[in-house]
Protein backbone atom coordinates (compact mmCIF):
# COMPACT_ATOMS: atom_id res chain seq x y z
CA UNK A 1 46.91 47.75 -2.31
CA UNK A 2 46.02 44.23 -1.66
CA UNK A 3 47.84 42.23 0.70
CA UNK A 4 50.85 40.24 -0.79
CA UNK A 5 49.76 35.95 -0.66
CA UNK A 6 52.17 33.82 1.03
CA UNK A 7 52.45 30.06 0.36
CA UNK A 8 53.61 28.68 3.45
CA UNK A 9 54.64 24.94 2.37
CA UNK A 10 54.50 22.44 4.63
CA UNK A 11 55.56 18.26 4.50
CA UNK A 12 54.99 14.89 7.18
CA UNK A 13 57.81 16.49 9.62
CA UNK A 14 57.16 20.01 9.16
CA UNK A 15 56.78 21.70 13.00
CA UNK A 16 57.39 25.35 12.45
CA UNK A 17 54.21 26.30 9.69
CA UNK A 18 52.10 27.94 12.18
CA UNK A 19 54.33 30.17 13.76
CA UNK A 20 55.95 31.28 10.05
CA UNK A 21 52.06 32.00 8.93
CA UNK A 22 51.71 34.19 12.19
CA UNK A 23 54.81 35.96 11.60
CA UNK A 24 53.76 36.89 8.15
CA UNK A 25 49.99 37.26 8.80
CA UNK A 26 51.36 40.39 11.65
CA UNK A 27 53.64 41.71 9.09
CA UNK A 28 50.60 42.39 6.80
CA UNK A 29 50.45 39.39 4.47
CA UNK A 30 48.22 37.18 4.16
CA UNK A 31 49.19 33.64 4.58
CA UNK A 32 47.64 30.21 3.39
CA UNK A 33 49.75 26.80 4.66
CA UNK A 34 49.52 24.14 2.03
CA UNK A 35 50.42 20.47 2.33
CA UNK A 36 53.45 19.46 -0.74
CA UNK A 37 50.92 16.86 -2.02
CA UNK A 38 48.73 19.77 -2.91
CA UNK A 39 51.29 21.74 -4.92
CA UNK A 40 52.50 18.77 -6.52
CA UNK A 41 48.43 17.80 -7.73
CA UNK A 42 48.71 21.73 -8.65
CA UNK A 43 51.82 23.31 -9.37
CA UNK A 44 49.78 26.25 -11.19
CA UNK A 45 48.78 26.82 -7.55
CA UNK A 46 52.19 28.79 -6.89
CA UNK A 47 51.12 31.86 -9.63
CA UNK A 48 48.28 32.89 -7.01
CA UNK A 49 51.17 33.98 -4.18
CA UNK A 50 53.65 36.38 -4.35
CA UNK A 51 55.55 34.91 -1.57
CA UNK A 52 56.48 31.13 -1.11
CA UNK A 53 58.17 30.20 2.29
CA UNK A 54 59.67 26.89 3.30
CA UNK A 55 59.19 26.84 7.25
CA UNK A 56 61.70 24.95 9.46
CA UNK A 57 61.21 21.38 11.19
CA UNK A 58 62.01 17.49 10.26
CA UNK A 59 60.79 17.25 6.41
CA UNK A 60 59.79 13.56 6.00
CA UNK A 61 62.17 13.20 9.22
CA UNK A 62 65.52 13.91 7.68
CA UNK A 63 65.43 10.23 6.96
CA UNK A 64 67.63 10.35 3.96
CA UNK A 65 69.52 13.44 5.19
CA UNK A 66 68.02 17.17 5.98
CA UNK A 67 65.42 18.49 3.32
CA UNK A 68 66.65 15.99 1.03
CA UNK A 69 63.04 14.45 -0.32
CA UNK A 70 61.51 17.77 -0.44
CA UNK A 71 64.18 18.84 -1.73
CA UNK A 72 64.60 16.20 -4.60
CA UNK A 73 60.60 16.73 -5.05
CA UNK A 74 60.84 20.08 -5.62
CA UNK A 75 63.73 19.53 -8.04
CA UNK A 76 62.06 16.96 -9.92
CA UNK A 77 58.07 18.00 -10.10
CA UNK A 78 58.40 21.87 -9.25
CA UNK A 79 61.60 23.56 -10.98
CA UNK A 80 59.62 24.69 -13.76
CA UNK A 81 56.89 26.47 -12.29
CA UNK A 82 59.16 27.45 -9.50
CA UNK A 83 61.80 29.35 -12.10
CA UNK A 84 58.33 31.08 -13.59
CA UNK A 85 58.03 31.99 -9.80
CA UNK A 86 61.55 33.19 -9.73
CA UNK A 87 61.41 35.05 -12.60
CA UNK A 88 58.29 36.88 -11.94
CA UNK A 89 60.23 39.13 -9.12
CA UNK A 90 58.57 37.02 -6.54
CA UNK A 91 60.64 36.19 -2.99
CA UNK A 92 61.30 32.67 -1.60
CA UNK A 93 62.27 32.29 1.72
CA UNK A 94 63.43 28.64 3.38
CA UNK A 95 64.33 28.78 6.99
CA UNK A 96 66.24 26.24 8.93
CA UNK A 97 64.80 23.16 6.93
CA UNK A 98 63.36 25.06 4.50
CA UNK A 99 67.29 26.97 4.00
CA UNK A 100 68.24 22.87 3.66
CA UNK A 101 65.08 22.32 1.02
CA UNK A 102 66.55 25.74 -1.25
CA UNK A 103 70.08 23.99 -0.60
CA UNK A 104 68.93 20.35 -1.75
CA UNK A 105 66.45 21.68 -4.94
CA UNK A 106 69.25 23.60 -5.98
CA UNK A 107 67.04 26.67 -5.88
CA UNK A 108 69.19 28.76 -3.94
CA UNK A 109 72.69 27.89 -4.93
CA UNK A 110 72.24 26.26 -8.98
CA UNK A 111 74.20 23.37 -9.59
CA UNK A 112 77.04 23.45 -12.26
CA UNK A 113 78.53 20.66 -14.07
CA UNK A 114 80.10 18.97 -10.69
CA UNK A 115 77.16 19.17 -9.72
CA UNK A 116 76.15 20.79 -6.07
CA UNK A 117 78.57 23.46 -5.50
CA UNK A 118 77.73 23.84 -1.68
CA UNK A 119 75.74 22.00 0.91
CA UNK A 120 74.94 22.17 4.45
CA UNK A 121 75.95 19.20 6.29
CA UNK A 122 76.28 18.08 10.04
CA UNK A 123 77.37 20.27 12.78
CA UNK A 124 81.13 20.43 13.62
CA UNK A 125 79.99 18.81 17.22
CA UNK A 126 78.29 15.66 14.96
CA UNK A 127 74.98 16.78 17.34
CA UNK A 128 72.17 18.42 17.27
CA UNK A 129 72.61 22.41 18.77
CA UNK A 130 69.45 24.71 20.09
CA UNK A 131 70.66 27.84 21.58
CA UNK A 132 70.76 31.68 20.43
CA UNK A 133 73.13 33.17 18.23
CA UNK A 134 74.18 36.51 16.97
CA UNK A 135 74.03 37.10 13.19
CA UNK A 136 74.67 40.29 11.15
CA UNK A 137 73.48 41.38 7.85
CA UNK A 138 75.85 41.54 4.87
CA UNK A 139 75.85 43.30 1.93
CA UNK A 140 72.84 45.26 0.31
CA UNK A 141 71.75 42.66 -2.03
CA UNK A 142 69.31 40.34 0.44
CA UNK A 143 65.45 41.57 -0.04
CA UNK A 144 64.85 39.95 3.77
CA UNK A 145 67.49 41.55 4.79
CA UNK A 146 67.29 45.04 4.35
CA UNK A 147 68.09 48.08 7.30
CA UNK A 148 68.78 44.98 9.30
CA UNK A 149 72.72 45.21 10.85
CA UNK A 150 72.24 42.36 13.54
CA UNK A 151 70.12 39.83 15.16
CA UNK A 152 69.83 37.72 17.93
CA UNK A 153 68.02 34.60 16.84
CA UNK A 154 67.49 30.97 18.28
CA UNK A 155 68.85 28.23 15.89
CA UNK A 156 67.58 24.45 16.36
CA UNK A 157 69.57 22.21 13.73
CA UNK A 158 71.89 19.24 13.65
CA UNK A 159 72.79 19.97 9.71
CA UNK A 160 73.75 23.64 9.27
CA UNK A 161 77.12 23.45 8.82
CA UNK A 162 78.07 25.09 5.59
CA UNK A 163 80.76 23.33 3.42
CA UNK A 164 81.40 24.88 -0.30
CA UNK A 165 82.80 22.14 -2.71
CA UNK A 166 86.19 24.59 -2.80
CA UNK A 167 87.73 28.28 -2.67
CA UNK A 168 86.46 28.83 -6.02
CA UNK A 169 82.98 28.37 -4.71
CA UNK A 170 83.25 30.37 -1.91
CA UNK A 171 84.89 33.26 -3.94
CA UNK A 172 82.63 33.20 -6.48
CA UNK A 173 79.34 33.47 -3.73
CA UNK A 174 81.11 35.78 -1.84
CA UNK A 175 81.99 38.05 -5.13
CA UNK A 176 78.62 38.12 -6.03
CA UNK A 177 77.20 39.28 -2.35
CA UNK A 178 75.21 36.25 -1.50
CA UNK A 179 77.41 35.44 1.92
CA UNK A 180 74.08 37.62 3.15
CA UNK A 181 74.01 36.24 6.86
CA UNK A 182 77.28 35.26 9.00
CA UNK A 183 77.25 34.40 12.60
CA UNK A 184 78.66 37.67 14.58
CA UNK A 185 80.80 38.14 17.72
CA UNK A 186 78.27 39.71 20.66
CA UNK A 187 81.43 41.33 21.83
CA UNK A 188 81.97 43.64 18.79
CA UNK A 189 79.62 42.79 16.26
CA UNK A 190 82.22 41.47 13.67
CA UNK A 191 81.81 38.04 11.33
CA UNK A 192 84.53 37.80 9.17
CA UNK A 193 85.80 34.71 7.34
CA UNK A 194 88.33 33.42 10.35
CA UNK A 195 86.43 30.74 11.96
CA UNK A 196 84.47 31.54 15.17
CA UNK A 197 84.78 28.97 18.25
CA UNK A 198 81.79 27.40 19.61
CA UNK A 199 78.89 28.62 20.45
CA UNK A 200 79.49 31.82 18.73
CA UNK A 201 79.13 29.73 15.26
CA UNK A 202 76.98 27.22 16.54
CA UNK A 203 77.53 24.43 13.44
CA UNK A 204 81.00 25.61 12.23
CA UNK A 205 79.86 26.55 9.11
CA UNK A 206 82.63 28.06 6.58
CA UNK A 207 83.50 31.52 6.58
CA UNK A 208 80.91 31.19 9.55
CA UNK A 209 77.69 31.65 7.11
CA UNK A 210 73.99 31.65 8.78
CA UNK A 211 72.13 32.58 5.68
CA UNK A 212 72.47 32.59 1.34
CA UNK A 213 71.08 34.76 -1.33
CA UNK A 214 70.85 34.01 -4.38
CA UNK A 215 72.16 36.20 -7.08
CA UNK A 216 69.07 38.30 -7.15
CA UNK A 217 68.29 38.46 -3.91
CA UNK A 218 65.43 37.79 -3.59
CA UNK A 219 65.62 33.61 -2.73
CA UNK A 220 67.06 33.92 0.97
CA UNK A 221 67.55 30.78 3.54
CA UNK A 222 69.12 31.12 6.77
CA UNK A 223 69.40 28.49 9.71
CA UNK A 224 68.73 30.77 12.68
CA UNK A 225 64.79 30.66 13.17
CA UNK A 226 63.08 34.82 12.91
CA UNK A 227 59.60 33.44 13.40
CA UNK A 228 60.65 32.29 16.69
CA UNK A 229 61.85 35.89 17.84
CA UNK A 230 58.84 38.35 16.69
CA UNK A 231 58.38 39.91 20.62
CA UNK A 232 60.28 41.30 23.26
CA UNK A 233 58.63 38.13 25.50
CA UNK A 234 60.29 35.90 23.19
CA UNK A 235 64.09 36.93 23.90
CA UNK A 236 65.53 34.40 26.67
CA UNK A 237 66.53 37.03 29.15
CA UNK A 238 63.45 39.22 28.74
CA UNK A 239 62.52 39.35 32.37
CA UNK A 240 65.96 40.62 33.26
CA UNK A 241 65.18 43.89 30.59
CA UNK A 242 66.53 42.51 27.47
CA UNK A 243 64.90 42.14 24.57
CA UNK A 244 62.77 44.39 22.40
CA UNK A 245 59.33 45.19 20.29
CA UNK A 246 59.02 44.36 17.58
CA UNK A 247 61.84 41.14 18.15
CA UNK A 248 64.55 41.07 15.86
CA UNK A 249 63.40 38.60 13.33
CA UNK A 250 60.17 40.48 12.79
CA UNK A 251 61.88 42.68 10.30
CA UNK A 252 62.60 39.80 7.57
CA UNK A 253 59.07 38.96 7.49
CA UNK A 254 58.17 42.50 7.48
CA UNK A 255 60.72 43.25 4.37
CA UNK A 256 58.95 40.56 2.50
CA UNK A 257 55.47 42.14 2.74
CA UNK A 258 57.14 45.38 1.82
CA UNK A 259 58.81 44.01 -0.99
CA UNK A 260 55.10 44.30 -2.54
CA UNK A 261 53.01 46.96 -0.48
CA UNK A 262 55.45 49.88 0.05
């Protein structure tokens, strides 16, 4: 079977394209990084991939807020061919800024009639964090996410706090199994909704959420950075015996390749 196409999209600001089209490109896809001036002279462009990823970095440098003019781009010149993507069974994946682009386009989380019903917004600490975090998987419904129970994972972000407009938002996500990621205690491995203290959830983010799904499961952005944890060399404290091969965050990529080849 032929390898599944990845659009890696990239903007002025984007940092993290290269080592998202590595990650993929070892999971057995077959990546192609494409500037958002070409997609928008071709939107038709997206029905040759079978996998579009928003990478992380400074999208047109957060200047009016994180992933907001991509975002707003991709809302304005892209939702059509983007819900043909959608509803072709095809996976989307938007990591760090790219999670903030999904959040912004309304692509991961669909606005309603008071408009966005969640955002991500600045840390609790008002500054920007870069450290490693635990995460654990929740739920079956996440397509990136599958056999995965935990991760360790750097995160790099000074906007990943996420805020639902109320308890009727958060209900209704949670009801519907798209809470998919949640910053974890390293002591037992538990996230539950009672707020975790700093560093454990890095951005104090509500009912301490690292990652959405959408209702299908198949549009996924997270904060914490997989691309940037694919070897055992990579994990911080590898040279005192920690750490593993493949690295933890290998596995999303290599569920989205699988999504189409297995």
């Amino acid at each position: 079977m032929a390898k599944p196409r990845i659009l890696v999209l990239r903007a002025p600001g984007t940092n993290c394209d290269h080592e998202t089209s590595f990650a993929f490109e070892r999971a057995g896809g077959e990546p192609q990084r494409m500037h958002i001036n070409e997609l928008l002279a071709k939107p038709a462009a997206m029905r040759e991939f079978q996998i579009l990823c928003v990478p992380g970095g400074f999208s047109y440098g957060d200047d009016l807020g994180a992933g907001r003019i991509l975002g707003n781009q991709i809302r304005h010149h892209l939702a059509d061919v983007l819900r043909e993507f959608k509803a072709a069974g095809k996976l989307i994946l938007g990591i760090c800024n790219g999670f903030q682009i999904l959040m912004r386009s309304g692509m991961l989380v669909a606005d309603d009639d008071a408009g966005e019903p969640a955002t991500l917004t600045w840390n609790e600490s008002t500054r920007y964090q870069d450290l490693w975090v635990h995460v654990a998987a929740a739920g079956e419904k996440c397509v990136f996410l599958r056999g995965i129970e935990r991760m360790y994972l750097p995160v790099a972000h000074a906007e990943g706090r996420f805020v639902p407009r109320d308890a009727t938002v958060l209900d209704r996500l949670r009801g519907n199994g798209q809470l998919s990621l949640r910053y974890a205690d390293p002591a037992n491995g538990a996230s539950t909704d009672a707020p975790l203290p700093f560093p454990i959830n890095p951005n104090g983010a509500t009912a301490n959420v690292a990652g959405l799904c959408d209702e299908t499961g198949r549009v996924f952005g997270l904060m914490p950075h997989p691309e940037r944890h694919l070897d055992r060399v990579h994990h911080p404290r590898w040279t005192r015996g920690e750490g593993r091969d493949p690295g933890d965050g290998f596995a999303i990529f290599q569920n989205a390749v699988n999504y189409f080849v297995a």
